[in-house]
Protein backbone atom coordinates (compact mmCIF):
# COMPACT_ATOMS: atom_id res chain seq x y z
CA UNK A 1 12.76 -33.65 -2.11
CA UNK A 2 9.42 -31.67 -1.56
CA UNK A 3 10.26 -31.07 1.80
CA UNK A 4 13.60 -29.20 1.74
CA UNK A 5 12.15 -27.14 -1.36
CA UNK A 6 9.38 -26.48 1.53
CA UNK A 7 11.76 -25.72 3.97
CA UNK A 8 13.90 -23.33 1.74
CA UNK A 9 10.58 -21.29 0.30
CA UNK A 10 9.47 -20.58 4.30
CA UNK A 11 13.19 -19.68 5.14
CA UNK A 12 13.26 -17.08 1.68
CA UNK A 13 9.44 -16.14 3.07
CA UNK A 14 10.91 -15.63 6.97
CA UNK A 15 14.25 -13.57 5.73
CA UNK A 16 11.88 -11.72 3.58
CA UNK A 17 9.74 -10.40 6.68
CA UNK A 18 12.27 -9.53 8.05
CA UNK A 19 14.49 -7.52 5.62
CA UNK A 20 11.39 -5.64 5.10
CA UNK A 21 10.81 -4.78 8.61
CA UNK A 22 14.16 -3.49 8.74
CA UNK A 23 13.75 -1.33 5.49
CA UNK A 24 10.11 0.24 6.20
CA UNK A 25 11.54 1.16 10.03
CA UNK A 26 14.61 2.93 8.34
CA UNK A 27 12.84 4.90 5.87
CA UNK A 28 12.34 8.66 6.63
CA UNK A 29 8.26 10.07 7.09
CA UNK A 30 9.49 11.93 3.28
CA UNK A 31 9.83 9.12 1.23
CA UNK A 32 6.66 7.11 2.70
CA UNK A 33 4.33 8.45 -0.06
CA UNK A 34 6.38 7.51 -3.11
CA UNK A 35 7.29 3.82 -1.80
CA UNK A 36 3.58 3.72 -1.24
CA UNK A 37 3.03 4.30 -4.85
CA UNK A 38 5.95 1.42 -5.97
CA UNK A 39 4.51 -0.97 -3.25
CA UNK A 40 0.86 -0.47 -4.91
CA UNK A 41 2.95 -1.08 -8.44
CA UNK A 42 4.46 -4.33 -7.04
CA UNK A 43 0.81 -4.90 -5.68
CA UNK A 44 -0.47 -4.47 -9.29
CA UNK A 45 1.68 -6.63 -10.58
CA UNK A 46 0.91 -9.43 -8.29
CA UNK A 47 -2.50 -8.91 -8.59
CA UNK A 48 -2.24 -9.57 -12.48
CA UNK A 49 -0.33 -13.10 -11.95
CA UNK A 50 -2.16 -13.91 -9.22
CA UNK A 51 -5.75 -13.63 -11.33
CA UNK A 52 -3.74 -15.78 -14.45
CA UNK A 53 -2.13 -18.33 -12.11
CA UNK A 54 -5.38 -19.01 -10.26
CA UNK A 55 -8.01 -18.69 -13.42
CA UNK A 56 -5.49 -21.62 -14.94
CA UNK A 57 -5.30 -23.27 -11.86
CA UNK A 58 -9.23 -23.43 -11.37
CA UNK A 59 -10.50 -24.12 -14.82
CA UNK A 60 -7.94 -27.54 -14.99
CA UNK A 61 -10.79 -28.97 -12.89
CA UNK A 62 -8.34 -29.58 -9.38
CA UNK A 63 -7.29 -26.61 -7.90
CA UNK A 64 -4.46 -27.59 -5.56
CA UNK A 65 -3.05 -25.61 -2.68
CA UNK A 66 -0.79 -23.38 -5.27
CA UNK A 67 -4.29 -22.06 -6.64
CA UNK A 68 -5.89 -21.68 -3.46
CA UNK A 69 -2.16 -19.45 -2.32
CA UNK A 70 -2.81 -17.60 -5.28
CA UNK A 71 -6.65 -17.00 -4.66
CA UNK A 72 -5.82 -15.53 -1.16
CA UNK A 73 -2.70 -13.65 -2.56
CA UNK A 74 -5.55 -11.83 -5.30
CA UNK A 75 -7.33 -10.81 -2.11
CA UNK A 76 -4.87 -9.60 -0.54
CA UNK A 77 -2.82 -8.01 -2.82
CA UNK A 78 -6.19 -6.16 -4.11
CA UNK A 79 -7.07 -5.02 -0.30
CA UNK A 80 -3.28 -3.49 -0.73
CA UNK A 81 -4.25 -2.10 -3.91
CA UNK A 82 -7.32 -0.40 -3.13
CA UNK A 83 -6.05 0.82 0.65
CA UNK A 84 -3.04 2.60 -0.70
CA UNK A 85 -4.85 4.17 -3.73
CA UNK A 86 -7.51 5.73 -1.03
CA UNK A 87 -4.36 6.81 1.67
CA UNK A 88 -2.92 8.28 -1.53
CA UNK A 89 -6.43 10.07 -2.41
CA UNK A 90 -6.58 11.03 1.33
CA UNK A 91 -2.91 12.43 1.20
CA UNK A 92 -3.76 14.74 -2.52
CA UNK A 93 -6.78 16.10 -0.96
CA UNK A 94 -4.96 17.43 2.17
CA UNK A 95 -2.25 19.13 -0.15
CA UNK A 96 -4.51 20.46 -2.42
CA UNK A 97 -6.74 22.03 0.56
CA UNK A 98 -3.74 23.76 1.89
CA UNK A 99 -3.30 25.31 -1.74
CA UNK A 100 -6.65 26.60 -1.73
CA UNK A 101 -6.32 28.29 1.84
CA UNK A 102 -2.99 30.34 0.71
């Protein structure tokens, strides 16, 4: 039973990669700064179960694989965080420069 729920999750994980491959390539240069901010939302969000899911997980005593997913899911969803919040800092300072020039 384990195995075809294994099966199914990496199938959901592959169609997932690839749906959004095919959404991020369609998307015009306009709209890359405001999906930035809902992908850093959605990066928030996972951060926050990530952190509750793997603090329970840990302080049970046996952290199984699920905790250890969850750990490296914190880390990266934080790297996600932080990157887009500095591209977004980057992208605010080069709009507000061309204000001050005019």
């Amino acid at each position: 039973m384990e195995l075809i729920t294994l099966i199914g999750a990496i199938t959901i994980f592959i169609l997932a990669i690839f749906l959004g491959f095919e959404l991020i390539t369609k998307v015009p240069p306009t709209l890359h700064t405001p999906l930035m901010s809902g992908a850093n939302a959605i990066s928030g969000i996972t951060v926050v179960g990530a952190l509750i899911f793997s603090n329970t997980a840990f302080n049970n005593g046996n952290p199984g694989s699920a905790a250890w997913l969850a750990f490296f899911a914190l880390i990266l969803a934080t790297i996600n965080v932080v990157g887009g919040f500095a591209v977004t800092n980057r992208m605010l300072n080069m709009i507000a420069g061309k204000r001050r020039r005019k």
